[in-house]
PDB file of N, CA and C in Angstrom:
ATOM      1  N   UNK A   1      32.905  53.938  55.319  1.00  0.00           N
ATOM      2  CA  UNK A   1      32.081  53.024  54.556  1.00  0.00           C
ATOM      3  C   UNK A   1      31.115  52.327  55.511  1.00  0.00           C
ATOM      4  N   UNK A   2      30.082  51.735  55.089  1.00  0.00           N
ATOM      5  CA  UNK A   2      28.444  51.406  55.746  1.00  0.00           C
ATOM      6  C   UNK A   2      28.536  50.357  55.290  1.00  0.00           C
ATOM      7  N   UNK A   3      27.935  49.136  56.048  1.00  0.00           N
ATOM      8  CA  UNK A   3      27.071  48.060  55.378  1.00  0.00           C
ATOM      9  C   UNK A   3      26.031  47.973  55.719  1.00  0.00           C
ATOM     10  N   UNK A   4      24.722  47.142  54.863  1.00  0.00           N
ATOM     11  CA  UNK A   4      23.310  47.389  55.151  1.00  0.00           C
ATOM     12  C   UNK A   4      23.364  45.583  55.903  1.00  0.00           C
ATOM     13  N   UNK A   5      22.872  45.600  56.635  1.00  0.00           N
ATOM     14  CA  UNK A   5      21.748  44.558  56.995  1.00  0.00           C
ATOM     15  C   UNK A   5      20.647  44.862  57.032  1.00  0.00           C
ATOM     16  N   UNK A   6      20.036  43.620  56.660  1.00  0.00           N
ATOM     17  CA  UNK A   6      18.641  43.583  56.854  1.00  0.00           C
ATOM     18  C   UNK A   6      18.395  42.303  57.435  1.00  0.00           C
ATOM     19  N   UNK A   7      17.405  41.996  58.459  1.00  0.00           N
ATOM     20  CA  UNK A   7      16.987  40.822  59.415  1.00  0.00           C
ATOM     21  C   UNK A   7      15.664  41.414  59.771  1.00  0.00           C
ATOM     22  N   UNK A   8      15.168  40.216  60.796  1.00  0.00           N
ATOM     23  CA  UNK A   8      13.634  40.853  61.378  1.00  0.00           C
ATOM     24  C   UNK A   8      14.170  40.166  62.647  1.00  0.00           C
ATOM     25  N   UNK A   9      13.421  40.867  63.750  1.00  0.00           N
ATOM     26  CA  UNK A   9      13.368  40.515  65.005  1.00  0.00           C
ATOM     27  C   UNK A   9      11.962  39.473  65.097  1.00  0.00           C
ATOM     28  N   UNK A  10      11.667  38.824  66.380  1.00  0.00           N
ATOM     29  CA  UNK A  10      10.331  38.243  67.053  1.00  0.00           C
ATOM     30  C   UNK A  10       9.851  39.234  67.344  1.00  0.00           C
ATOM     31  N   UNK A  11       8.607  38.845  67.854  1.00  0.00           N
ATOM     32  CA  UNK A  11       7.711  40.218  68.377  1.00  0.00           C
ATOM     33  C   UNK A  11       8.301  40.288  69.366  1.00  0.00           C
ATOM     34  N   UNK A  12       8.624  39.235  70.280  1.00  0.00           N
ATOM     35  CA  UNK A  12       8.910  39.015  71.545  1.00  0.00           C
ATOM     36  C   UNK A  12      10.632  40.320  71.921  1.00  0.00           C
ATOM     37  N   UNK A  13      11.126  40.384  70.948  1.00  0.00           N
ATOM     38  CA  UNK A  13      12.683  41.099  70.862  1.00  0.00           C
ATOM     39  C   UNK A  13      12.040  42.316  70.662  1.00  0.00           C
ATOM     40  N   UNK A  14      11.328  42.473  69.862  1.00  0.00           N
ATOM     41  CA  UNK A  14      10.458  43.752  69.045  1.00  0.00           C
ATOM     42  C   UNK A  14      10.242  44.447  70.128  1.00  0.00           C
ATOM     43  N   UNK A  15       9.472  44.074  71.532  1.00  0.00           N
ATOM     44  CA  UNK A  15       8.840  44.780  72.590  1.00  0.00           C
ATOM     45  C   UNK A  15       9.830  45.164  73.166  1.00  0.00           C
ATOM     46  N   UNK A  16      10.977  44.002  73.604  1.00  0.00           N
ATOM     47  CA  UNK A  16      12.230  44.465  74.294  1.00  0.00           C
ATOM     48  C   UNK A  16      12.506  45.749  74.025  1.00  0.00           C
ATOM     49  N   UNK A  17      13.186  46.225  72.848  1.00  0.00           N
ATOM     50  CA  UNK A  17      13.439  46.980  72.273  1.00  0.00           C
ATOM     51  C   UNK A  17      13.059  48.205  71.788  1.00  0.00           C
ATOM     52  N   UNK A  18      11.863  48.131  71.697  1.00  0.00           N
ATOM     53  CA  UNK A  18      11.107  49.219  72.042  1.00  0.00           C
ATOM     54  C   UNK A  18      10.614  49.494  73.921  1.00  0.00           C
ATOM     55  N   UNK A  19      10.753  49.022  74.559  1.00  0.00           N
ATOM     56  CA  UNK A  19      11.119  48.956  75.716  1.00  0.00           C
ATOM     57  C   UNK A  19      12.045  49.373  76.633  1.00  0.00           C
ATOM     58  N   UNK A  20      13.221  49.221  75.950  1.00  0.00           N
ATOM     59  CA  UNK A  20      14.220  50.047  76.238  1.00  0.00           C
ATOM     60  C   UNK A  20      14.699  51.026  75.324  1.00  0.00           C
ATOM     61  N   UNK A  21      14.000  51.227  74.232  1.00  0.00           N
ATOM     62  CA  UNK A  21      14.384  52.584  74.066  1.00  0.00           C
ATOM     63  C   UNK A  21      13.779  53.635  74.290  1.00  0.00           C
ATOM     64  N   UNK A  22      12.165  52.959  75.071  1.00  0.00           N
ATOM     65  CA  UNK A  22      11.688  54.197  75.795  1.00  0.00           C
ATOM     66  C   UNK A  22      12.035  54.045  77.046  1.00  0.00           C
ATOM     67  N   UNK A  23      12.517  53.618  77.762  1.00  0.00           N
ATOM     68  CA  UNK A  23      12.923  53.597  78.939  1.00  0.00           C
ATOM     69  C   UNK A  23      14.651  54.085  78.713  1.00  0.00           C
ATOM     70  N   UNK A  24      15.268  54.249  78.451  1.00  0.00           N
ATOM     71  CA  UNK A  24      15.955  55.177  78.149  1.00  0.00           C
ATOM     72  C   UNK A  24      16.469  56.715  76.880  1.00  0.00           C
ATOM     73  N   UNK A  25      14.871  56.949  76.975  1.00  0.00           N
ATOM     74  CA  UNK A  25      14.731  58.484  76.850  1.00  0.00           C
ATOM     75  C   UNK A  25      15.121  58.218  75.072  1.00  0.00           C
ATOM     76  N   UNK A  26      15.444  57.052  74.306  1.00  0.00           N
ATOM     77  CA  UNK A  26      16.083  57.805  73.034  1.00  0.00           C
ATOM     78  C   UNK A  26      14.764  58.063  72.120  1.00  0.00           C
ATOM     79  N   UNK A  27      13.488  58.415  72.785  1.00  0.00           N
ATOM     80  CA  UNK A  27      12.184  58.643  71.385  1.00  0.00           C
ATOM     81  C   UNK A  27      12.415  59.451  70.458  1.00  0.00           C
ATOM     82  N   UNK A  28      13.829  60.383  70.155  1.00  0.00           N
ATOM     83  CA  UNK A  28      14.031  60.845  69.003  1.00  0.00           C
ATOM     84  C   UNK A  28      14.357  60.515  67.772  1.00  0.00           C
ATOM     85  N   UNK A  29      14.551  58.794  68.181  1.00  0.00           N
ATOM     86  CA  UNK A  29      15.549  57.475  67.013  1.00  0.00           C
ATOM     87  C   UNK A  29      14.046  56.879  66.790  1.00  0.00           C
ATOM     88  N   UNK A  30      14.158  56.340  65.660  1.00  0.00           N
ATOM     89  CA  UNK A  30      13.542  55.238  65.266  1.00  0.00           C
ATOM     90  C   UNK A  30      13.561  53.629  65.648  1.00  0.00           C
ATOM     91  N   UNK A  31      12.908  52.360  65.080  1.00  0.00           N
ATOM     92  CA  UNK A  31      13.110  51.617  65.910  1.00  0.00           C
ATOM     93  C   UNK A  31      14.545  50.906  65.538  1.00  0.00           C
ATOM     94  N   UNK A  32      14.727  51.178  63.741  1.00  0.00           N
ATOM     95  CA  UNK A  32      16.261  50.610  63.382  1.00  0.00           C
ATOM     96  C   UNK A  32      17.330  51.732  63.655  1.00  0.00           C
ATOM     97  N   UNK A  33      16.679  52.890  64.212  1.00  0.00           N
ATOM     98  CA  UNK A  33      18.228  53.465  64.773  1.00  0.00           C
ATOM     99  C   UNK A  33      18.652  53.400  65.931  1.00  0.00           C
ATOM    100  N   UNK A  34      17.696  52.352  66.922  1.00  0.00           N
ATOM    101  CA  UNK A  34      17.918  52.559  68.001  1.00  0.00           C
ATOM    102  C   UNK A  34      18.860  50.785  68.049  1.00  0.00           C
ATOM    103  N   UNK A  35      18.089  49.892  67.164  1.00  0.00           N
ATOM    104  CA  UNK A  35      18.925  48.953  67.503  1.00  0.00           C
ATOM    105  C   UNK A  35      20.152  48.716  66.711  1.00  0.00           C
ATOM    106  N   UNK A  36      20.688  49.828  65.943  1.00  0.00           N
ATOM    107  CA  UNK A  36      21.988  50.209  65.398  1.00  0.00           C
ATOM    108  C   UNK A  36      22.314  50.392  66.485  1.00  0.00           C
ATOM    109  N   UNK A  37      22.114  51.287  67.333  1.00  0.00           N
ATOM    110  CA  UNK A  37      23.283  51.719  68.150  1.00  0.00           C
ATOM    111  C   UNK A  37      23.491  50.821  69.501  1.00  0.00           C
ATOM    112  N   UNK A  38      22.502  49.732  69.442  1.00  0.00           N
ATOM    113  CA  UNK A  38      22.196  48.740  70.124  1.00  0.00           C
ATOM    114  C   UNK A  38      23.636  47.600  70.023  1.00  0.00           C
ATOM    115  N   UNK A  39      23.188  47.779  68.911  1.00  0.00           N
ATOM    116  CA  UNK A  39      24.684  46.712  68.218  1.00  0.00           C
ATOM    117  C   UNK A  39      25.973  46.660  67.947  1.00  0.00           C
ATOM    118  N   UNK A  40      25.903  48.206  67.599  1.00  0.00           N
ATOM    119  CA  UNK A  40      27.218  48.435  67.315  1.00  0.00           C
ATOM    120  C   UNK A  40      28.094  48.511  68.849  1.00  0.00           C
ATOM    121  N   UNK A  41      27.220  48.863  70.173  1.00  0.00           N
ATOM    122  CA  UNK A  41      27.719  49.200  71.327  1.00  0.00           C
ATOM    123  C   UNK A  41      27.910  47.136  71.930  1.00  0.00           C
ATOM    124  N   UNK A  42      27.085  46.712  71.356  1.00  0.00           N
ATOM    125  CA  UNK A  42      27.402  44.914  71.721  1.00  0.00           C
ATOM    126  C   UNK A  42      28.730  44.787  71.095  1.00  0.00           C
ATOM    127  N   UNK A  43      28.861  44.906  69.950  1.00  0.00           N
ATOM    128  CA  UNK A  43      30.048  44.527  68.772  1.00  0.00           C
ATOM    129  C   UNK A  43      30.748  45.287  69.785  1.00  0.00           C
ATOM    130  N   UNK A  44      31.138  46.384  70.127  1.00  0.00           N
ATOM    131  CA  UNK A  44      32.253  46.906  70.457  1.00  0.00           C
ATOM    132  C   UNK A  44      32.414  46.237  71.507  1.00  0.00           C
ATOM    133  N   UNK A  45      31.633  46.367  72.531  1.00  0.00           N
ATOM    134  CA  UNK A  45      31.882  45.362  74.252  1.00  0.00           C
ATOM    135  C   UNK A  45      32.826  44.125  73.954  1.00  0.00           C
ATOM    136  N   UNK A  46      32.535  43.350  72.916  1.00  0.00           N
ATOM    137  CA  UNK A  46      32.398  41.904  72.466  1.00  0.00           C
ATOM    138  C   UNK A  46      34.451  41.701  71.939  1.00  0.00           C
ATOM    139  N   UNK A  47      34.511  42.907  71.035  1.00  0.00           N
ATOM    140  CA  UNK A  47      35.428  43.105  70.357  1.00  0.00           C
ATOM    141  C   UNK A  47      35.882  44.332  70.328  1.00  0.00           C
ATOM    142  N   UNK A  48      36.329  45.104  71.352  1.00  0.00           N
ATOM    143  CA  UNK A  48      36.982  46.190  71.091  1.00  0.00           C
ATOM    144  C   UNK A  48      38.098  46.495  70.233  1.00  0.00           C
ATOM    145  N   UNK A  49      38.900  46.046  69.875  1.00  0.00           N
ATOM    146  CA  UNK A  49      39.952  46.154  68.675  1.00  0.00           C
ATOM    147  C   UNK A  49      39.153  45.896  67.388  1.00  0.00           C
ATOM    148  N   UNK A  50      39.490  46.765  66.292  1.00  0.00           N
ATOM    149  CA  UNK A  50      39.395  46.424  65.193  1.00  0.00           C
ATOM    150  C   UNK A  50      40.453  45.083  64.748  1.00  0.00           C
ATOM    151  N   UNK A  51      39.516  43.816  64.553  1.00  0.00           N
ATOM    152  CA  UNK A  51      40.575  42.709  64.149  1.00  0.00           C
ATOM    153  C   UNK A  51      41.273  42.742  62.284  1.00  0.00           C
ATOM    154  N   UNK A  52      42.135  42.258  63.068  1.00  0.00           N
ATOM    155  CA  UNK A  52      42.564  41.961  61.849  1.00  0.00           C
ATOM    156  C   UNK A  52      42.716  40.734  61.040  1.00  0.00           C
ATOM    157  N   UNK A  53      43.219  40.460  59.506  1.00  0.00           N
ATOM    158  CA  UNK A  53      43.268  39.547  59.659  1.00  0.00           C
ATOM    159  C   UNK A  53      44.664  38.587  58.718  1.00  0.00           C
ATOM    160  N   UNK A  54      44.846  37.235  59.219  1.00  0.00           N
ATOM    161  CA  UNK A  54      46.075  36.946  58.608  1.00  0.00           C
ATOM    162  C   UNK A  54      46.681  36.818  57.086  1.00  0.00           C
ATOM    163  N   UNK A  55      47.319  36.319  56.989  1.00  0.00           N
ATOM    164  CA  UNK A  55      47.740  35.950  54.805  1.00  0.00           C
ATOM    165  C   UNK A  55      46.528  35.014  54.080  1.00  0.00           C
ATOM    166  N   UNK A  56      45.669  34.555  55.292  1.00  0.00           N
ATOM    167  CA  UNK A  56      44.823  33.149  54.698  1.00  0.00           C
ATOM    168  C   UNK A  56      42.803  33.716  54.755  1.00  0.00           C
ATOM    169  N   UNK A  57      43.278  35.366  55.599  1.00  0.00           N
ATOM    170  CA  UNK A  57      41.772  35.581  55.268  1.00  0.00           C
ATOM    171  C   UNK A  57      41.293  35.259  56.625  1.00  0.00           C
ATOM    172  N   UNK A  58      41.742  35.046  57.514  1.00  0.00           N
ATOM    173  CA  UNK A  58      41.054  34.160  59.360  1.00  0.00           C
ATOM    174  C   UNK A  58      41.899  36.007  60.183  1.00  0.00           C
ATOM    175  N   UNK A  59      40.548  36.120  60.364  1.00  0.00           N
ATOM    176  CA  UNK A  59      40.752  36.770  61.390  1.00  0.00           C
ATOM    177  C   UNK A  59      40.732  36.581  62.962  1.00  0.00           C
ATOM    178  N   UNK A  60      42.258  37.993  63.498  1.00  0.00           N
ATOM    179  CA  UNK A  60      42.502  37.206  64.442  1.00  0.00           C
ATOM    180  C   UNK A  60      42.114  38.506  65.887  1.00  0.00           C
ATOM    181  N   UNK A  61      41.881  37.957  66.763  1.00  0.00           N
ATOM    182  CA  UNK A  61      41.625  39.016  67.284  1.00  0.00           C
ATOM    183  C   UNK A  61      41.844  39.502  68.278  1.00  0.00           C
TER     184      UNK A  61
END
């Protein structure tokens, strides 16, 4: 299963980002597939376990 976000970056993030995704070779992605995989690789660093969570809904992690 997927969830959608939707957000906007600054221009200022915008360049980043296109910045490094030509500087590391991915010009075959687009600019929201590159900062998918941008994120999902932060989220994981951040939180490697899938958390879980307790009887009250608070996840723990």
């Amino acid at each position: 299963m997927a969830t959608k976000f939707e957000f906007y970056l600054s221009s200022e993030d915008t360049e980043r980002l296109f910045c490094l995704k030509n500087k590391t070779g991915k010009n075959d992605l687009t600019g929201n597939e590159y900062a998918r995989q941008l994120l999902e690789r932060e989220l994981y660093r951040l939180c490697p376990r899938l958390p879980e969570t307790d009887e009250y809904g608070n996840y723990i992690l």
